[in-house]
N, C-alpha and C. Protein backbone atom coordinates (compact mmCIF):
# COMPACT_ATOMS: atom_id res chain seq x y z
N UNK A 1 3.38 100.26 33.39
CA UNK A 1 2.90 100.62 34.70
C UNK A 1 4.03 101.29 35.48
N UNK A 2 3.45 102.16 36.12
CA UNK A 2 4.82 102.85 36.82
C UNK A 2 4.41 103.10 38.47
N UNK A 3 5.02 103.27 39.52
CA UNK A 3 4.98 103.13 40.50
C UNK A 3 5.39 104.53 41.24
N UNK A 4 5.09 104.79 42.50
CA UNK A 4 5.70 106.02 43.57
C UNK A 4 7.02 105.33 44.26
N UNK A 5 7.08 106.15 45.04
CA UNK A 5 8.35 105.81 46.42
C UNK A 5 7.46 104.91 46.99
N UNK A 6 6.84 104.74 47.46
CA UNK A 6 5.48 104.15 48.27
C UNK A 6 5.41 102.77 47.72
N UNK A 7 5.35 102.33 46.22
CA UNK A 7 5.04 101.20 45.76
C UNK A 7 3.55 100.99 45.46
N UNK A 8 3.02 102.18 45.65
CA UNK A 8 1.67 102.65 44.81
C UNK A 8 1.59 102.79 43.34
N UNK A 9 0.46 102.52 42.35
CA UNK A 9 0.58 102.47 41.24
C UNK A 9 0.16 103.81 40.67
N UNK A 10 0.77 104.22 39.69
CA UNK A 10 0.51 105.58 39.48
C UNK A 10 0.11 105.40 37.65
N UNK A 11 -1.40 105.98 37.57
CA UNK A 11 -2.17 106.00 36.42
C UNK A 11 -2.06 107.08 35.23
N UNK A 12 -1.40 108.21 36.05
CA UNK A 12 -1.04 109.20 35.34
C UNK A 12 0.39 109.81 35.59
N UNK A 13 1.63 110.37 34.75
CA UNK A 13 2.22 110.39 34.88
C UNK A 13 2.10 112.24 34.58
N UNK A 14 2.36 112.57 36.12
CA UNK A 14 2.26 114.48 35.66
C UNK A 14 3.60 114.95 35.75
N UNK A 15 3.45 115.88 34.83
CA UNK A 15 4.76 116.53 34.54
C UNK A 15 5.30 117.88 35.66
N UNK A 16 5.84 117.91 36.25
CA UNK A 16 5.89 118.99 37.05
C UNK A 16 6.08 120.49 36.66
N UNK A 17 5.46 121.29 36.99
CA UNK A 17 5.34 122.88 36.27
C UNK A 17 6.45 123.58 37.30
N UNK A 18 7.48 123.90 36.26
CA UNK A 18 8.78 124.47 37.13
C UNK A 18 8.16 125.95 37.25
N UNK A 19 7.37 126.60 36.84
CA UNK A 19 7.19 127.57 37.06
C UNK A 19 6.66 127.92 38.44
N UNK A 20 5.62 127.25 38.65
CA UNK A 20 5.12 127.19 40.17
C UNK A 20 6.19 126.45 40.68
N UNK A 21 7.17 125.79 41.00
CA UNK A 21 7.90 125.42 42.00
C UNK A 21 9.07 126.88 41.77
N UNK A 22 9.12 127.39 40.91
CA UNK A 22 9.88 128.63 40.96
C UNK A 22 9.64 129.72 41.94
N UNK A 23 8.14 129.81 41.43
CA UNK A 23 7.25 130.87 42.67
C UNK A 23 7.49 130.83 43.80
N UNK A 24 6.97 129.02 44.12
CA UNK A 24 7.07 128.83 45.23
C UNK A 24 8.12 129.26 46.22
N UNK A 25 9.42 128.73 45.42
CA UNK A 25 10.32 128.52 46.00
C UNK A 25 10.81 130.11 46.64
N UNK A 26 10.75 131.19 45.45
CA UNK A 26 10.81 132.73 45.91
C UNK A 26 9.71 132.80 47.11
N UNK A 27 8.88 132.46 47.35
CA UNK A 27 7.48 132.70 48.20
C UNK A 27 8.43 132.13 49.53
N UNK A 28 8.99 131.30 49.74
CA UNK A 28 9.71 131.02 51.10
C UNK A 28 11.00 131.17 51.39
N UNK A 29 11.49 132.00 50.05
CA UNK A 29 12.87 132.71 50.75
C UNK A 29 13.13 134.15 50.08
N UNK A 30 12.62 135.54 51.16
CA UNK A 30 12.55 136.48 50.37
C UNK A 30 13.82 136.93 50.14
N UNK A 31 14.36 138.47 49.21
CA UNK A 31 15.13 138.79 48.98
C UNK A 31 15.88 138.95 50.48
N UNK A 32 17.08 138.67 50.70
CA UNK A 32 17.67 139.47 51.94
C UNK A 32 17.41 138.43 53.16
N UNK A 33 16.85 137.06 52.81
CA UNK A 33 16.99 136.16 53.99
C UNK A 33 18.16 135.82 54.04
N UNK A 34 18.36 135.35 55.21
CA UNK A 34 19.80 134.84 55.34
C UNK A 34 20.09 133.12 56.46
N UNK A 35 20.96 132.80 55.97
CA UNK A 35 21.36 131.35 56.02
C UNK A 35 22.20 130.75 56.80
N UNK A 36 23.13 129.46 56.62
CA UNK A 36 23.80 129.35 57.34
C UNK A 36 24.57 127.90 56.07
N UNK A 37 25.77 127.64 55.92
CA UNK A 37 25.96 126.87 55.14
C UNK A 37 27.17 125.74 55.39
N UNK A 38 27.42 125.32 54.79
CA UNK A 38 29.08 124.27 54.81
C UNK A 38 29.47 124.03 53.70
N UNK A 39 30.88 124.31 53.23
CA UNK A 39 31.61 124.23 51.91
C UNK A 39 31.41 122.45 51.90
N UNK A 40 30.60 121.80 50.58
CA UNK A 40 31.10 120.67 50.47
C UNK A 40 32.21 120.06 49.69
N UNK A 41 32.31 121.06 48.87
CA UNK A 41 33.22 120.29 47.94
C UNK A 41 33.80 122.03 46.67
N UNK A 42 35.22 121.60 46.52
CA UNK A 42 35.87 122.80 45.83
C UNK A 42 36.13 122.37 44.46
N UNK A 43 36.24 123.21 43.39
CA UNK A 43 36.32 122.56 42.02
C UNK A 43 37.46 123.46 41.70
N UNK A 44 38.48 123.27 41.01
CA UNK A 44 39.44 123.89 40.33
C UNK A 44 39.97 124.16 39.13
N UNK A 45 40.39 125.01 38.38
CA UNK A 45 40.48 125.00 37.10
C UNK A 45 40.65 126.49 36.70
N UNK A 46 40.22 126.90 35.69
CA UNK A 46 40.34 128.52 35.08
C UNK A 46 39.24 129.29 35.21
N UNK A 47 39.35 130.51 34.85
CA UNK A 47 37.68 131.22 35.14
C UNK A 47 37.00 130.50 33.81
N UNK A 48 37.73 130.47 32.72
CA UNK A 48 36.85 129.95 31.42
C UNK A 48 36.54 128.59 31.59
N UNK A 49 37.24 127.66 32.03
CA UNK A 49 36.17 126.16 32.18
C UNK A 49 35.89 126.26 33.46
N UNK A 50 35.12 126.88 34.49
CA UNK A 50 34.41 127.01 35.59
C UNK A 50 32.95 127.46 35.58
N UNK A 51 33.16 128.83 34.35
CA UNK A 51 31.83 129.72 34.12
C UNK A 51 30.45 128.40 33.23
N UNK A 52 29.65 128.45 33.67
CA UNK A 52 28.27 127.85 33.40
C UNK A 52 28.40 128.19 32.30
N UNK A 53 28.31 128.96 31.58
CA UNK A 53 27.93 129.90 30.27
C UNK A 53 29.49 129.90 29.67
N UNK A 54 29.25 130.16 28.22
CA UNK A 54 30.22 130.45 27.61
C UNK A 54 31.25 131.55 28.16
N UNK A 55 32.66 131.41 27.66
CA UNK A 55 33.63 132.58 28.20
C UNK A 55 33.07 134.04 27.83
N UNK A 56 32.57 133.59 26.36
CA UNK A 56 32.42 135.20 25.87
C UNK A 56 31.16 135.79 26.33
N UNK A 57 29.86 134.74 26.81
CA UNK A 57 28.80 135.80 27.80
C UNK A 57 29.00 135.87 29.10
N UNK A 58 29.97 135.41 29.48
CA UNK A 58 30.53 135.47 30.84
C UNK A 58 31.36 136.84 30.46
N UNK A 59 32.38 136.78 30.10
CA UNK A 59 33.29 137.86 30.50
C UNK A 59 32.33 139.33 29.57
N UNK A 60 31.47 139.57 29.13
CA UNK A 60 30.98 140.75 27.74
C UNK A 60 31.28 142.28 29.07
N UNK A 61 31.09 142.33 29.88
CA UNK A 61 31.98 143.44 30.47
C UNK A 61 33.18 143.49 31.37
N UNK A 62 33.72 142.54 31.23
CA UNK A 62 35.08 142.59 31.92
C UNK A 62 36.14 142.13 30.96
N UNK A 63 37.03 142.35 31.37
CA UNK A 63 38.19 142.43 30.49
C UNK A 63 39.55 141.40 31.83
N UNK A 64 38.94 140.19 31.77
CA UNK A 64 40.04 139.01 32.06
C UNK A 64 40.36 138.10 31.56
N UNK A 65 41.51 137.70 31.70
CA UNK A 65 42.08 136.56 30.65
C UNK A 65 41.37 135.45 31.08
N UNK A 66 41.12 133.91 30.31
CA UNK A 66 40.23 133.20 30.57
C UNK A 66 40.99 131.95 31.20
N UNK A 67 41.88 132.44 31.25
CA UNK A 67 42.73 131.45 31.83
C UNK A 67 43.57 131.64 33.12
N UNK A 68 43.29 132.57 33.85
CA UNK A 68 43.56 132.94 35.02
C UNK A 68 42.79 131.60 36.01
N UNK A 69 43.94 131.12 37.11
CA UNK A 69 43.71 130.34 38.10
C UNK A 69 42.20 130.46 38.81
N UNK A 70 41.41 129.65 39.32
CA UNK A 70 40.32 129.87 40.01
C UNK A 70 39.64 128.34 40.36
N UNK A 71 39.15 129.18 41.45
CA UNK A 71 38.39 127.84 42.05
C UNK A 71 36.62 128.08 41.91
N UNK A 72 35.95 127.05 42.67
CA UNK A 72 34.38 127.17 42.59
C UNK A 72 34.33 126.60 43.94
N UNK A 73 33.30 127.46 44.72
CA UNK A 73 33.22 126.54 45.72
C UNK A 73 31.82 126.23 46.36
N UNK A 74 31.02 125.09 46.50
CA UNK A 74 29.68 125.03 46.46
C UNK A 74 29.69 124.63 47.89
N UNK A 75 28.41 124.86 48.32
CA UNK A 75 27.90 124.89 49.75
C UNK A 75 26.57 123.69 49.40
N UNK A 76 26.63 122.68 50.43
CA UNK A 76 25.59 121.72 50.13
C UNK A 76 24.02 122.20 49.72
N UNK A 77 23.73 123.57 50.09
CA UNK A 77 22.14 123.94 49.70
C UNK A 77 22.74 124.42 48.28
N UNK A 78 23.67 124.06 47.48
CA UNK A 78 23.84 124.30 46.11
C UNK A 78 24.37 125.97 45.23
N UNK A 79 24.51 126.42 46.64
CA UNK A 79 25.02 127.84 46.27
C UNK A 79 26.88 127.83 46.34
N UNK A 80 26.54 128.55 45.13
CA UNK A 80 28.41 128.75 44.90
C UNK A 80 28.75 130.09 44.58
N UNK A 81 30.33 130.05 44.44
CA UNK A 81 31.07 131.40 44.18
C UNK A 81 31.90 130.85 43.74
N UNK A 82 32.39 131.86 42.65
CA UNK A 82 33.67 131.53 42.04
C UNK A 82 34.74 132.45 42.77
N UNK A 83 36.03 132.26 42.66
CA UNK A 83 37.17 133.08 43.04
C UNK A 83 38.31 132.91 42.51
N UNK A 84 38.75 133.99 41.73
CA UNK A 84 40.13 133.91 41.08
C UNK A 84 41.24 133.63 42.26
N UNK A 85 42.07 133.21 42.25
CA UNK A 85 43.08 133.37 43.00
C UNK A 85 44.66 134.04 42.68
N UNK A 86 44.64 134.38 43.55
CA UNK A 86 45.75 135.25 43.41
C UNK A 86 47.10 134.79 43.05
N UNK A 87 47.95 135.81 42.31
CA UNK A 87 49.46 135.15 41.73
C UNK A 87 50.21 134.68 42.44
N UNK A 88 50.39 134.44 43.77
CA UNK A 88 51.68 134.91 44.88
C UNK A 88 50.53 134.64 46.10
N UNK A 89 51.69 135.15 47.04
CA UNK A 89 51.01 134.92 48.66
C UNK A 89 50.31 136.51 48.82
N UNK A 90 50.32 137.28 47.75
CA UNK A 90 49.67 138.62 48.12
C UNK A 90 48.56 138.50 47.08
N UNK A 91 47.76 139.44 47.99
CA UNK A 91 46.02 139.59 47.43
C UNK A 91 46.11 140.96 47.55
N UNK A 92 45.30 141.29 47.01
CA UNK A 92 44.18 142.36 46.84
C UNK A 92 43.25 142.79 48.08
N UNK A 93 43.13 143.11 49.25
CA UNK A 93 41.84 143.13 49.72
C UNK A 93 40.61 143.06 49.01
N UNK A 94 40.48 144.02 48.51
CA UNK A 94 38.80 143.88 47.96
C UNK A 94 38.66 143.22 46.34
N UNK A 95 39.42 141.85 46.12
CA UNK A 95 39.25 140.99 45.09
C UNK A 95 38.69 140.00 45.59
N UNK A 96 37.80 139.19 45.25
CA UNK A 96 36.94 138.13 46.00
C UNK A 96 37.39 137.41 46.76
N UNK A 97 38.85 136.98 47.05
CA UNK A 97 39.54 136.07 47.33
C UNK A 97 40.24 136.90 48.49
N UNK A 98 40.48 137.97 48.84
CA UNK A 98 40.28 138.77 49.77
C UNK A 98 39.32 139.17 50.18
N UNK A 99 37.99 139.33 49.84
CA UNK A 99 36.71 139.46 50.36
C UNK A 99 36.06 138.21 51.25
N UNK A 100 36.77 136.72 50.55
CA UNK A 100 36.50 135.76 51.60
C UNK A 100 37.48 135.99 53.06
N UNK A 101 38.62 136.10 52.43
CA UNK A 101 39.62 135.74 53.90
C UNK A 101 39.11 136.60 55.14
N UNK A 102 38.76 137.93 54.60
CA UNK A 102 38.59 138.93 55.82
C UNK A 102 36.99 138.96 56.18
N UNK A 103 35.67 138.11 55.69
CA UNK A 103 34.49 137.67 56.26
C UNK A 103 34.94 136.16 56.87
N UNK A 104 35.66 135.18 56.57
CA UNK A 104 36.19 133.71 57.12
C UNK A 104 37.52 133.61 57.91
N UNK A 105 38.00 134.49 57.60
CA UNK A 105 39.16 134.65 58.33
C UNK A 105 40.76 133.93 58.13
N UNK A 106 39.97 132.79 56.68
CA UNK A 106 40.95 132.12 56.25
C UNK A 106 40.72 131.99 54.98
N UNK A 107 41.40 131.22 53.91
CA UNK A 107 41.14 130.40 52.73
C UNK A 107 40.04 129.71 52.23
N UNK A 108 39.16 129.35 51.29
CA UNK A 108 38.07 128.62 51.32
C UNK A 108 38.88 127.13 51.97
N UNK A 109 37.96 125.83 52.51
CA UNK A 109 38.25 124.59 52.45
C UNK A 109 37.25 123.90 52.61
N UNK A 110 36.95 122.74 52.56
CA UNK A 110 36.38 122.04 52.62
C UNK A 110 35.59 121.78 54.29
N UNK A 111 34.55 121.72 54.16
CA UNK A 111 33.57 121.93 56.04
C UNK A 111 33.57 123.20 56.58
N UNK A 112 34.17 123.88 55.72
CA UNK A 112 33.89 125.54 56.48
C UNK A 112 32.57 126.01 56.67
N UNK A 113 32.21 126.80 57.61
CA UNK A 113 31.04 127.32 57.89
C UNK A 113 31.02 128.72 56.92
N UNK A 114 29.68 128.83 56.20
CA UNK A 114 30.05 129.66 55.26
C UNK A 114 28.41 130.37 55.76
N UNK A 115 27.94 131.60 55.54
CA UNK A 115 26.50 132.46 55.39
C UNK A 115 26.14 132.32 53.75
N UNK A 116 24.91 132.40 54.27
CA UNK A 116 24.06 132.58 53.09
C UNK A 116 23.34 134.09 52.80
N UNK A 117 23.24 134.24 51.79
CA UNK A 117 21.85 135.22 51.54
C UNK A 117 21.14 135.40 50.79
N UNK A 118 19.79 134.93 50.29
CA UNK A 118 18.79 135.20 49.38
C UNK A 118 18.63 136.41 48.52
N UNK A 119 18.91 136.33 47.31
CA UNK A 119 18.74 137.12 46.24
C UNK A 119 17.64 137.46 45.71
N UNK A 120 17.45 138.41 44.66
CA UNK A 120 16.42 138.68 44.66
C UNK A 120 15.17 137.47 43.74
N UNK A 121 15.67 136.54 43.28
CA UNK A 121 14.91 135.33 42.09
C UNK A 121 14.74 134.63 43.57
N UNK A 122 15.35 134.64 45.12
CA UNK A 122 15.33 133.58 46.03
C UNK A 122 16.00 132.57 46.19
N UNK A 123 17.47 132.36 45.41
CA UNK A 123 18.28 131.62 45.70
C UNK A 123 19.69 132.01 46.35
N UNK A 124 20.30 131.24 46.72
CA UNK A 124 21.10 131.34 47.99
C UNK A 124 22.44 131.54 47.32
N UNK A 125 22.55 132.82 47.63
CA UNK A 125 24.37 133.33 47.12
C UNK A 125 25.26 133.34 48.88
N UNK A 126 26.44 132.70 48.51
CA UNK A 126 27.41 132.67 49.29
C UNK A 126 27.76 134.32 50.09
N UNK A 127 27.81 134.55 50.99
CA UNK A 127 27.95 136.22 51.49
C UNK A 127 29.33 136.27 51.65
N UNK A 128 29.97 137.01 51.29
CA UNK A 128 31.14 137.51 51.40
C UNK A 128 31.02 139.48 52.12
């Protein structure tokens, strides 16, 4: 016998169809909405143990070592970015890690107020 949140008895046990909660979920956030977020928490390590996916379908058009410094940084509605960081106290402007400082005005950290923006599947990429 199995039960709800409620403490109601539940006779059938349905499986949920991710496909319609997929839809759905695109159906209430179109491409190009936009958000509002807070860094909860930063992860650290290399681009190769950071990437979801293997190094080699991660990197198949770029050409970086997999072991270059980098962080991850997730926003409590579950959207993240990765960012290499730089060798030294000098950046790049337009390397991601310069693309944050000059939209934030600082470093990633922890409680920062970060934007959102809806992609085109409807999930929430970090705006830089």
């Amino acid at each position: 016998m199995q039960f709800d949140l409620n403490g109601h008895v539940i006779d059938k046990v349905e499986k949920m169809d991710l496909n319609k909660y997929t839809e759905k979920k695109v159906e209430q956030r179109e491409k190009g909405t936009k958000g509002e977020d807070v860094v909860e928490r930063i992860e650290t390590g290399t681009l190769a143990s950071l990437t979801g996916a293997s190094w080699e379908k991660y990197n198949k058009d770029k050409d970086q070592d997999p072991e270059t410094p980098a962080i991850k940084v997730f926003g409590k509605t579950g959207a993240n970015k990765m960012i290499r960081l730089p060798e030294g106290k000098e950046y790049h402007p337009k390397s991601t890690f310069g693309l944050w400082v000059a939209a934030y005005g600082k470093p990633p950290h922890v409680g920062q107020k970060i934007d959102l923006i809806a992609d085109a599947k409807g999930y929430w990429q970090i705006r830089l």
